[in-house]
N, C-alpha and C. Protein backbone atom coordinates (compact mmCIF):
# COMPACT_ATOMS: atom_id res chain seq x y z
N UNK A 1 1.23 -9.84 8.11
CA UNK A 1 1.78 -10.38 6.91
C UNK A 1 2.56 -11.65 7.18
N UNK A 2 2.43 -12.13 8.27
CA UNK A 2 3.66 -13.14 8.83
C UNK A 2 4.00 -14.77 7.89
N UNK A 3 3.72 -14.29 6.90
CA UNK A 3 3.71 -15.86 6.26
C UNK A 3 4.51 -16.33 5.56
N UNK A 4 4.73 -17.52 5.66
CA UNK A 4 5.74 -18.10 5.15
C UNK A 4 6.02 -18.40 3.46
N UNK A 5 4.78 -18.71 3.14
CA UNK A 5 4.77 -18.79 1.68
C UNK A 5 5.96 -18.11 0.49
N UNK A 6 6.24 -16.88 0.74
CA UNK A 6 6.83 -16.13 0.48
C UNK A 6 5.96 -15.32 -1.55
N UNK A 7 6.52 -15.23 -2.41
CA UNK A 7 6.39 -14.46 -3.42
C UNK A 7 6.82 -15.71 -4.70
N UNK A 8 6.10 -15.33 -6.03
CA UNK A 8 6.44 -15.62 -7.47
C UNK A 8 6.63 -15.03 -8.53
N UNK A 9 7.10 -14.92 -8.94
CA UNK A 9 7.36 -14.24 -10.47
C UNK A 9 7.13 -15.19 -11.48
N UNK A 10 5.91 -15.25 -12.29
CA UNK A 10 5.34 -15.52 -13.49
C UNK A 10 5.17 -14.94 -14.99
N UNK A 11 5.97 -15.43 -15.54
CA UNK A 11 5.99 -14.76 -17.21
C UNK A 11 5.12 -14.99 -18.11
N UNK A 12 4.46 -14.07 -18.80
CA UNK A 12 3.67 -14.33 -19.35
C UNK A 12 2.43 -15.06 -18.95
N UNK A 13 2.27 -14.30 -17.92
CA UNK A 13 0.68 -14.56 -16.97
C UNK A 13 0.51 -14.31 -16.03
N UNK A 14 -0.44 -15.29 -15.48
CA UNK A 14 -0.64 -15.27 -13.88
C UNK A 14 -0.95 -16.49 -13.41
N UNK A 15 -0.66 -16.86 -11.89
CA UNK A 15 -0.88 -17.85 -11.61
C UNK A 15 -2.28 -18.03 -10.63
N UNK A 16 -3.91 -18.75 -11.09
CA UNK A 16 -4.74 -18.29 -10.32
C UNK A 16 -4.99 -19.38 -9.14
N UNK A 17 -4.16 -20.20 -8.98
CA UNK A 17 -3.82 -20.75 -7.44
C UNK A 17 -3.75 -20.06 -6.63
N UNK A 18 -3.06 -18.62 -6.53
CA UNK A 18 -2.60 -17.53 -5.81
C UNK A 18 -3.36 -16.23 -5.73
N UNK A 19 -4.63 -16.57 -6.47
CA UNK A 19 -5.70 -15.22 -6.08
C UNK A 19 -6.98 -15.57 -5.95
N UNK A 20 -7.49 -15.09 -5.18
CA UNK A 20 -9.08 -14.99 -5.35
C UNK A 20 -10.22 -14.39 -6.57
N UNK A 21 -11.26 -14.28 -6.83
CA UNK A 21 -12.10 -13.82 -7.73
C UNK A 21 -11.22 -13.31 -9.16
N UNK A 22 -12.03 -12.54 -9.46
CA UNK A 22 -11.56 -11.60 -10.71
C UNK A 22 -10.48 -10.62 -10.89
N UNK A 23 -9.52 -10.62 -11.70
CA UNK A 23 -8.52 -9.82 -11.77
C UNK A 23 -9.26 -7.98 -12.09
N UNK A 24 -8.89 -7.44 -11.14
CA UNK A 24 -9.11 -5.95 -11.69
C UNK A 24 -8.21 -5.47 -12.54
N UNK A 25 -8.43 -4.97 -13.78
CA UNK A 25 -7.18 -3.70 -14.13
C UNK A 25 -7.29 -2.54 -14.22
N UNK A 26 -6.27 -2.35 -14.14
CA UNK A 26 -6.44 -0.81 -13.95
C UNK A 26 -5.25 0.08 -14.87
N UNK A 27 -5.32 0.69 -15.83
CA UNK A 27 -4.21 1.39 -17.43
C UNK A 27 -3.41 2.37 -16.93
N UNK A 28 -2.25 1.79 -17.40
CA UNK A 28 -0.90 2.75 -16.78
C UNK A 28 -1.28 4.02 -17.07
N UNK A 29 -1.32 5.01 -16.36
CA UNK A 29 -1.58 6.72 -17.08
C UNK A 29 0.07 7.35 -17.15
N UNK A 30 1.01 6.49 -16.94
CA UNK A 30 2.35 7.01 -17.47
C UNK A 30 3.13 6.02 -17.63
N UNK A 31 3.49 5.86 -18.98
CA UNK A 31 4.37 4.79 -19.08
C UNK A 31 6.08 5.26 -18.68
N UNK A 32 6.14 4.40 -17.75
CA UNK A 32 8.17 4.81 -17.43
C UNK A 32 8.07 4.26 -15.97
N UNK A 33 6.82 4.41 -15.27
CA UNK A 33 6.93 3.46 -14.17
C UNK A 33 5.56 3.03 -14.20
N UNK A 34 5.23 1.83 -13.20
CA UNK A 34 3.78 1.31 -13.30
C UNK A 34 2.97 2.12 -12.55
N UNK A 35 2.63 3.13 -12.90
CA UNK A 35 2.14 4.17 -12.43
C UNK A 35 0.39 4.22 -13.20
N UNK A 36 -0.12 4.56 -11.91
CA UNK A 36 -1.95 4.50 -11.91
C UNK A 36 -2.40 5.27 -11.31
N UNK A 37 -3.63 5.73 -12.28
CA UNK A 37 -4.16 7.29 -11.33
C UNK A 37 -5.07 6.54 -10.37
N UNK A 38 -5.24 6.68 -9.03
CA UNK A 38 -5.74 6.38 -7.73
C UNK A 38 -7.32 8.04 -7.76
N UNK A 39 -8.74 7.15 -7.60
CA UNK A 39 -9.69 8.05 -7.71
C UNK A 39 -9.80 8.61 -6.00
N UNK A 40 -8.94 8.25 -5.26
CA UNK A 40 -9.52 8.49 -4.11
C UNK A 40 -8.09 7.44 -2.62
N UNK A 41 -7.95 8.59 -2.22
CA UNK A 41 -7.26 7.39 -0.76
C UNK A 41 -8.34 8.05 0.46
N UNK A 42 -8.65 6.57 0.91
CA UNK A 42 -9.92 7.23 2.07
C UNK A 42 -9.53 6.18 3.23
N UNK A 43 -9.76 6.51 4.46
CA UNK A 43 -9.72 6.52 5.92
C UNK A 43 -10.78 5.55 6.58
N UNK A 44 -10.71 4.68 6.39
CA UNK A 44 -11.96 4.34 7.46
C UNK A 44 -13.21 4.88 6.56
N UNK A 45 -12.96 5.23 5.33
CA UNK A 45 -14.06 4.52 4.56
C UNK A 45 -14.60 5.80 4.07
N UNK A 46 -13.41 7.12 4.67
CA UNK A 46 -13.53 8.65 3.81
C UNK A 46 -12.69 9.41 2.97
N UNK A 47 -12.85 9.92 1.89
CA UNK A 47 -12.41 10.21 1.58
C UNK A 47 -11.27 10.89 1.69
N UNK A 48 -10.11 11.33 1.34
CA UNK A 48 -8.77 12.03 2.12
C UNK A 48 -8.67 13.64 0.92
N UNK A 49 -9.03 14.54 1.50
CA UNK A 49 -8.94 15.48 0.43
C UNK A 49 -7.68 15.87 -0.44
N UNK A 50 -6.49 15.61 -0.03
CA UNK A 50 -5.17 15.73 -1.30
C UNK A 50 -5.22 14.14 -2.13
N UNK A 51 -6.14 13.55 -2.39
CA UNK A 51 -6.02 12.60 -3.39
C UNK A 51 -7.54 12.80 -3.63
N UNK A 52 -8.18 13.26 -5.09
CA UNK A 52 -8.91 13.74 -5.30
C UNK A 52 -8.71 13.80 -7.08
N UNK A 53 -8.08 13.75 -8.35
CA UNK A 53 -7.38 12.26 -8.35
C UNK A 53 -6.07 12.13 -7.00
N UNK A 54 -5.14 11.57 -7.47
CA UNK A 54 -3.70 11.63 -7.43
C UNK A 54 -3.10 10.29 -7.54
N UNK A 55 -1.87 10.11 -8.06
CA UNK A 55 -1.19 9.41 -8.76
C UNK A 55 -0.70 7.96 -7.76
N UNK A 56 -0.26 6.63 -8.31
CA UNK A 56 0.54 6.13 -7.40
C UNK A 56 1.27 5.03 -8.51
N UNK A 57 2.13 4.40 -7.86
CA UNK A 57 2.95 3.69 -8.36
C UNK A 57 3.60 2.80 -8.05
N UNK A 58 3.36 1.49 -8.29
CA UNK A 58 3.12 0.25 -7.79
C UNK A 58 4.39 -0.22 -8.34
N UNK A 59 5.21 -0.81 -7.01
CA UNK A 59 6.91 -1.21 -7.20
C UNK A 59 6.80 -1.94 -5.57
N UNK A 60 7.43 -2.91 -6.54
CA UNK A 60 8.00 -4.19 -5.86
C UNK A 60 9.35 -3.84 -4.92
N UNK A 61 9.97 -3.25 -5.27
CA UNK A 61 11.48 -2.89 -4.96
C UNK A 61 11.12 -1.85 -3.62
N UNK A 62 10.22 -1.34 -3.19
CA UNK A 62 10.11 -0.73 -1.97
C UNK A 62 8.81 -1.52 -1.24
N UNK A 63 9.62 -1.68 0.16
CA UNK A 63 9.27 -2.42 1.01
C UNK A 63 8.01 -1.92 2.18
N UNK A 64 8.07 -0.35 1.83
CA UNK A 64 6.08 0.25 2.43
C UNK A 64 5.59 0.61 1.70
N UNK A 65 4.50 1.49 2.02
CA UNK A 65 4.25 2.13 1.25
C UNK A 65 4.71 3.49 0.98
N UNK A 66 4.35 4.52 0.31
CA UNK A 66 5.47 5.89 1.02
C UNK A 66 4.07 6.87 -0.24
N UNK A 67 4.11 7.98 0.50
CA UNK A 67 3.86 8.98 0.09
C UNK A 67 4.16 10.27 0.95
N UNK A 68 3.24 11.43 -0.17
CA UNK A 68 3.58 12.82 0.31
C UNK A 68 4.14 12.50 1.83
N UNK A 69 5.42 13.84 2.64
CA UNK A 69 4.97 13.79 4.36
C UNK A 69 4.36 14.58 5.00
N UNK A 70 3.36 15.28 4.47
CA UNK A 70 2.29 15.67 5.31
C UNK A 70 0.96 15.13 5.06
N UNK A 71 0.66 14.53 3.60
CA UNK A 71 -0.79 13.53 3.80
C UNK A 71 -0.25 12.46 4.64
N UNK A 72 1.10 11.38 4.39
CA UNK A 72 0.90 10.37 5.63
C UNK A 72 1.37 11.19 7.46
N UNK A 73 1.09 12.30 7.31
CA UNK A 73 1.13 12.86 8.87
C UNK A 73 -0.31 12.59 9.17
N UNK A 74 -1.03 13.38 7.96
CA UNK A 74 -2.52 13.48 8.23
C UNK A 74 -3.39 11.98 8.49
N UNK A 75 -2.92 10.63 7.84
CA UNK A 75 -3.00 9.44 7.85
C UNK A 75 -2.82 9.13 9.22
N UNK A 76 -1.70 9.64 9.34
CA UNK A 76 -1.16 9.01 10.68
C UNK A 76 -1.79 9.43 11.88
N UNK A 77 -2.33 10.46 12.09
CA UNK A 77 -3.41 11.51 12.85
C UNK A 77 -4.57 10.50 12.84
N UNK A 78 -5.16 10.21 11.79
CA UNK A 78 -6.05 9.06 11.73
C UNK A 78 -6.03 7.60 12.42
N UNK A 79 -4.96 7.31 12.30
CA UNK A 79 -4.19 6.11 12.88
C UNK A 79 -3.76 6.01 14.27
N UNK A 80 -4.07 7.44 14.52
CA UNK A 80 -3.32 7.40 15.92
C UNK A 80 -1.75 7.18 16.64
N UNK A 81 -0.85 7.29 15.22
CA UNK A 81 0.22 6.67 15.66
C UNK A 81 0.95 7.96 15.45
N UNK A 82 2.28 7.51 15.93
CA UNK A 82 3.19 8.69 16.58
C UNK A 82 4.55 8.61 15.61
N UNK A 83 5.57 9.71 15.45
CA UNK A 83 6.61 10.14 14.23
C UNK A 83 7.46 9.03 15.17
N UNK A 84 8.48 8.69 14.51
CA UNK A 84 9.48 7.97 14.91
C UNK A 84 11.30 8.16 14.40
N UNK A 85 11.56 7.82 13.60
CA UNK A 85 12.27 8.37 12.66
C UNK A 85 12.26 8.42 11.24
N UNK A 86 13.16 9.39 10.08
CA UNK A 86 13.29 9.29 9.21
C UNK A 86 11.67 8.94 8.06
N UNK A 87 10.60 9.56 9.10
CA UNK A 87 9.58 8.98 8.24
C UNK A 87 8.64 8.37 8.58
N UNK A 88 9.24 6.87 9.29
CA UNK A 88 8.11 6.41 9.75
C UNK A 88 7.36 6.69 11.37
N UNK A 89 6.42 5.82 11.38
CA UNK A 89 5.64 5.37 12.69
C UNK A 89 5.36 4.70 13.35
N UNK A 90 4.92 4.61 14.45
CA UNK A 90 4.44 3.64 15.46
C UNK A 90 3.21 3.93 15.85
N UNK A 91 2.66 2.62 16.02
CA UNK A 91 1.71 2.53 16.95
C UNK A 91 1.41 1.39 17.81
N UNK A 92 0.54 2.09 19.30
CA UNK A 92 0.99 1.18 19.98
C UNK A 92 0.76 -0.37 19.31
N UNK A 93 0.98 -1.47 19.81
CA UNK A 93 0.77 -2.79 19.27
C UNK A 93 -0.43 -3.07 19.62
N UNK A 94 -0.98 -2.67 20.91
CA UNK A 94 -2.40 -2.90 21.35
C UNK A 94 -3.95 -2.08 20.39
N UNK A 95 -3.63 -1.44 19.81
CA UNK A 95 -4.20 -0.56 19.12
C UNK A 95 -4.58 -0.82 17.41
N UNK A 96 -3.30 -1.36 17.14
CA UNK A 96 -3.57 -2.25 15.72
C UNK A 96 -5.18 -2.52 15.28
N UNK A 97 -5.85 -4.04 15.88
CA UNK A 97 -7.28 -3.92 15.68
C UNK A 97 -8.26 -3.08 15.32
N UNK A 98 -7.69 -1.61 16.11
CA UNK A 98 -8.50 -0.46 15.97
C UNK A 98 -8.48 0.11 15.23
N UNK A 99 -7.28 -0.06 14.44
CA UNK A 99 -7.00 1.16 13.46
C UNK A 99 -7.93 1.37 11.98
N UNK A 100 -8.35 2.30 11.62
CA UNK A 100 -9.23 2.00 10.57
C UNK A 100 -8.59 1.53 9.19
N UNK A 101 -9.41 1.07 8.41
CA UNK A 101 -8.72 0.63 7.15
C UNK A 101 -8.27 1.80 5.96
N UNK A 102 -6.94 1.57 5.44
CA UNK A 102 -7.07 2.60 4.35
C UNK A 102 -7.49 1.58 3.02
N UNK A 103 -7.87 2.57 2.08
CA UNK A 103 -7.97 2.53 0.76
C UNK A 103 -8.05 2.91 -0.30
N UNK A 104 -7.27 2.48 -1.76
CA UNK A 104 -6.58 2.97 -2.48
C UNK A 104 -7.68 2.72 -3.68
N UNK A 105 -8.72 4.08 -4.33
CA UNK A 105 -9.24 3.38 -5.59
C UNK A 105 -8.91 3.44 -6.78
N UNK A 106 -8.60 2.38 -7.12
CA UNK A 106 -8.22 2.50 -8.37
C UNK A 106 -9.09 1.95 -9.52
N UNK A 107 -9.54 2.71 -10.90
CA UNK A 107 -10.14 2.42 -11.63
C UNK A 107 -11.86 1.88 -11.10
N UNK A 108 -11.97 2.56 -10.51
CA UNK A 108 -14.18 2.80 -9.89
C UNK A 108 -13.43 1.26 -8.48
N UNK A 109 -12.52 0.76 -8.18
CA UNK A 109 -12.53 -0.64 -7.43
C UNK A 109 -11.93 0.05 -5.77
N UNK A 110 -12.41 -0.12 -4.85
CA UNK A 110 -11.61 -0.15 -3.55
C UNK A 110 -10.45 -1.22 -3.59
N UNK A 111 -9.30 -0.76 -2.34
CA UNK A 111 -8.51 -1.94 -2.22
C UNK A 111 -8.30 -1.58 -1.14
N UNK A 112 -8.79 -2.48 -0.07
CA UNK A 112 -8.22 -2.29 1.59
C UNK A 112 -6.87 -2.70 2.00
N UNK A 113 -6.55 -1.96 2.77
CA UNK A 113 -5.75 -2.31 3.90
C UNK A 113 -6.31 -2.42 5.45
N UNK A 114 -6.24 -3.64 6.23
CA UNK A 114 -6.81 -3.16 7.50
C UNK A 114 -4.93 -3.06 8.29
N UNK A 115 -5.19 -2.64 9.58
CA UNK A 115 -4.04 -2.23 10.71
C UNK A 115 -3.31 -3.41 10.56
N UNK A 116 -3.91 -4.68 10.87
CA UNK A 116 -2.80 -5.88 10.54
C UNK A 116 -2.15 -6.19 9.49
N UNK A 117 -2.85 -5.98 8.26
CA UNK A 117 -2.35 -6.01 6.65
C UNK A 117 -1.21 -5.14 6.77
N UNK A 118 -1.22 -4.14 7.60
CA UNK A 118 -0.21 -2.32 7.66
C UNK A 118 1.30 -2.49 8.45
N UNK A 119 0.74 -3.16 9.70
CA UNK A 119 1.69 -3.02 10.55
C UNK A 119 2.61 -4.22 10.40
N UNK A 120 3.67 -3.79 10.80
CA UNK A 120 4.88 -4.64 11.29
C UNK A 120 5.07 -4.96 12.30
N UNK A 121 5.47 -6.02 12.79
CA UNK A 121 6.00 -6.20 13.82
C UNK A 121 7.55 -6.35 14.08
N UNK A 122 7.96 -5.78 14.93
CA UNK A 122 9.34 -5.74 15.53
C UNK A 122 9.96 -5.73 17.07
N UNK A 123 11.20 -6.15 16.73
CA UNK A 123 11.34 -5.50 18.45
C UNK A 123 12.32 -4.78 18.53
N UNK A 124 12.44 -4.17 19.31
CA UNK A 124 14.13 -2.90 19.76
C UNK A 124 14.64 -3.79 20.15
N UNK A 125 15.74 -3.13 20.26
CA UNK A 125 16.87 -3.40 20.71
C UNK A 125 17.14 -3.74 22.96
N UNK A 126 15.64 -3.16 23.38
CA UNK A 126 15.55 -3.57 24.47
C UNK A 126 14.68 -4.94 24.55
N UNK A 127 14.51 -5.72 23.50
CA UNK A 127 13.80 -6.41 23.22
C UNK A 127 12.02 -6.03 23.75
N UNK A 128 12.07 -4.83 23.71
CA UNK A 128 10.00 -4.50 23.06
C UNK A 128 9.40 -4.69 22.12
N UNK A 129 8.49 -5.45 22.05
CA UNK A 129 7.69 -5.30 20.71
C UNK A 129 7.47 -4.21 20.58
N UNK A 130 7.31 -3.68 19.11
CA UNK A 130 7.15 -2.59 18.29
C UNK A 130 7.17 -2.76 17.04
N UNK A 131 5.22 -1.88 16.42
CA UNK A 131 4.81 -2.19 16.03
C UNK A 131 4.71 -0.44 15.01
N UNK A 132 5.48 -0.69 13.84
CA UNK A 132 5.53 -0.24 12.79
C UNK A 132 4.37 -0.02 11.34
N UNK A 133 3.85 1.57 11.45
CA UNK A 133 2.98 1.28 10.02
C UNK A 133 3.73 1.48 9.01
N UNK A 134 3.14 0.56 8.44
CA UNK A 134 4.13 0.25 6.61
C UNK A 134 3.72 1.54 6.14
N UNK A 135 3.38 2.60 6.50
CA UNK A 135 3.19 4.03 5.35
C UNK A 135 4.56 4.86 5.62
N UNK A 136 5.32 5.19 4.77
CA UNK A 136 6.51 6.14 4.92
C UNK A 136 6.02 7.38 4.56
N UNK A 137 6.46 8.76 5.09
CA UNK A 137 5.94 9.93 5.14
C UNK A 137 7.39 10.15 3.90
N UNK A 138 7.62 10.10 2.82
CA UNK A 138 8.78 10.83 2.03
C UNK A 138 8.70 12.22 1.29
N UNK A 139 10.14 12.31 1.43
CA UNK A 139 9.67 13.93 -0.12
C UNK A 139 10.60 13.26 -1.27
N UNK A 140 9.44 13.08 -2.20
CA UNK A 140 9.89 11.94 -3.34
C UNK A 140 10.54 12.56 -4.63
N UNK A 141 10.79 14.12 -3.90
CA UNK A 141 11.62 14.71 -5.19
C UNK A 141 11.42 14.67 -6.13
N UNK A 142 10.17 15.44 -6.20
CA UNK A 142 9.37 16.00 -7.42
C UNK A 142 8.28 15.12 -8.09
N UNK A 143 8.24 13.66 -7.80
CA UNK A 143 7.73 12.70 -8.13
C UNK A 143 6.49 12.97 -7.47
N UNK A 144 5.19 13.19 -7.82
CA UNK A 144 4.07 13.51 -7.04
C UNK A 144 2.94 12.40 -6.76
N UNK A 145 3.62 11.44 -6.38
CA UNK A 145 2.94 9.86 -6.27
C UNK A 145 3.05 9.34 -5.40
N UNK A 146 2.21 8.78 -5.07
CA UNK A 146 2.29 7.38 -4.10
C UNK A 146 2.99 6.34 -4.57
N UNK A 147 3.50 5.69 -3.65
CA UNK A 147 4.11 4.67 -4.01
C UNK A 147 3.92 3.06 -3.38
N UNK A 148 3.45 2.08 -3.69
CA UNK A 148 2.55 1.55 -3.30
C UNK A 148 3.20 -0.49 -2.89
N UNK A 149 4.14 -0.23 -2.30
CA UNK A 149 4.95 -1.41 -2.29
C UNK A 149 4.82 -2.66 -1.21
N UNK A 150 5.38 -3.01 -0.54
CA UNK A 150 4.81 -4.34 -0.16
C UNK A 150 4.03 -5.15 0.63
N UNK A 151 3.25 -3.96 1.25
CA UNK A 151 2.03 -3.91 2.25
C UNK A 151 0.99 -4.30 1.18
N UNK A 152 0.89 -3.53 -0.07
CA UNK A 152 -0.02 -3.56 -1.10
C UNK A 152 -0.28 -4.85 -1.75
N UNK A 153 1.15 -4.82 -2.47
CA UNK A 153 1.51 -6.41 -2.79
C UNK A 153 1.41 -7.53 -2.68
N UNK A 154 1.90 -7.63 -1.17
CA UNK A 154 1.34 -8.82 -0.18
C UNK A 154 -0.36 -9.03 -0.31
N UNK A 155 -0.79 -7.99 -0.07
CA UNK A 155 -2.67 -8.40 0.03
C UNK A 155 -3.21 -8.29 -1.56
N UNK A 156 -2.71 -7.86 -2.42
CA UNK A 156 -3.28 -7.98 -3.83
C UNK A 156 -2.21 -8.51 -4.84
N UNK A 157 -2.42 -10.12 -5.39
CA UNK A 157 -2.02 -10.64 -6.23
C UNK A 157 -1.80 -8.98 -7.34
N UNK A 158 -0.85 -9.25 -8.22
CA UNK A 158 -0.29 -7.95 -8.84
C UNK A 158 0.02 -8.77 -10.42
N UNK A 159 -0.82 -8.20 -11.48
CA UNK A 159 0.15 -8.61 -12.88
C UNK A 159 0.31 -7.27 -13.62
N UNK A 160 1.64 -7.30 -14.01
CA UNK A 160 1.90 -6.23 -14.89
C UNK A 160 1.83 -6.87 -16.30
N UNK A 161 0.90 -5.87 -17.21
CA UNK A 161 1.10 -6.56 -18.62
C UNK A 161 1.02 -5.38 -19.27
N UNK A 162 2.44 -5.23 -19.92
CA UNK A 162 3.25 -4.54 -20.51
C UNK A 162 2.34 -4.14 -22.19
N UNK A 163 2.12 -5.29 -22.72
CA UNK A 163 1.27 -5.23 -23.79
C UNK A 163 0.33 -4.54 -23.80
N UNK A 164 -0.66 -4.52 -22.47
CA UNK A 164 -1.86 -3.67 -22.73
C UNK A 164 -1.93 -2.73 -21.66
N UNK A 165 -0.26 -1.99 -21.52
CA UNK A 165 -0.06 -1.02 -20.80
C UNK A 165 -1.33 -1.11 -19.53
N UNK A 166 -1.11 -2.09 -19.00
CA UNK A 166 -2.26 -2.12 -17.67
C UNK A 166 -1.60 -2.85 -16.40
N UNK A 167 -2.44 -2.85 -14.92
CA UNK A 167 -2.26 -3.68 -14.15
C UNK A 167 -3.71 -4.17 -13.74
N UNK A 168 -2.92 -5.76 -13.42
CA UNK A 168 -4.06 -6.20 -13.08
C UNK A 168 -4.16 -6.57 -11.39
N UNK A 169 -5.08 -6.64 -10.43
CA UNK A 169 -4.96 -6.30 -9.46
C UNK A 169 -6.48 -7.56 -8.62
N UNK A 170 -5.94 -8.73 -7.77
CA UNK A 170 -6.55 -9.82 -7.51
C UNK A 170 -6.64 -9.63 -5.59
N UNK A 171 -7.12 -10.16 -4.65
CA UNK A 171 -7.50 -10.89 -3.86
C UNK A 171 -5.95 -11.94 -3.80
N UNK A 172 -5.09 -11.39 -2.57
CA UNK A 172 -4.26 -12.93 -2.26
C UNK A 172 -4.38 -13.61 -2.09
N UNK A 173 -4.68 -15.03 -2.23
CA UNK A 173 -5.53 -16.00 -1.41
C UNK A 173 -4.02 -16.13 -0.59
């Protein structure tokens, strides 16, 4: 994600300097958060059996992604990466490339993530690189959703339009 560009907030539209092709949308199925039923989260291009539908919810204000913590255990099993604290994970940094892509469908459309789109980079405090997946394992207290924040964001231009209770969902350029 390392880029400098940074983010916009546009009223009453969108700006298509900042996306590729066609806007997807996809219709709030609960109005109170921007919340969208997801047909499928799949692995490297399979299906994941606890999202079959299941819900998610697309917010700016959280900085991974976060769902159930035992589907992102099961994710993470996939990923190869290891518990760390409070949630999240690691994996090694060398391994990234490898990691398979997830994806989130929403409304009949895939939306990838590959390992680089996912991971973070960081370093400890012994100065190591360390390399963080943006999926948080949470218990979202009763809330039975995904939550789909700035891993997502970053790679898909995002419009919320309030009017026709929908999101619309682009290609970042």
């Amino acid at each position: 994600m390392g880029s400098d560009v940074g983010g916009e907030l546009v009223l009453g539209g969108s700006d298509p300097a900042h996306y590729e092709g066609e806007m997807h949308y996809v219709p709030v199925s609960r109005v109170g958060y921007w919340q969208a039923t997801a047909e499928a989260i799949k692995i490297g291009g399979v299906a994941k059996p606890f999202c079959n539908p299941c819900e998610t919810i697309v917010d700016t204000g959280t900085s991974l992604i976060a769902g159930p913590k035992e589907d992102v255990k099961d994710i993470m099993n996939d990923f190869g990466a290891f518990p760390l604290i409070a949630g999240e994970y690691v994996i090694p940094c060398n391994k990234v490339a490898d990691m398979p892509t997830i994806t989130f469908t929403l409304n009949g459309q895939d939306f990838d993530l590959t390992g680089a789109e996912l991971v973070i980079e960081s370093v400890d405090q012994m100065g190591t690189k360390v390399c963080i997946v943006g999926i948080l394992g949470l218990d979202l207290g009763g809330i039975e959703a995904w939550i789909l924040g700035d891993p997502f964001i970053a790679r898909y231009y995002t419009e919320f339009d309030v009017g026709q209770k929908r999101m619309g969902f682009a290609k970042s350029k």
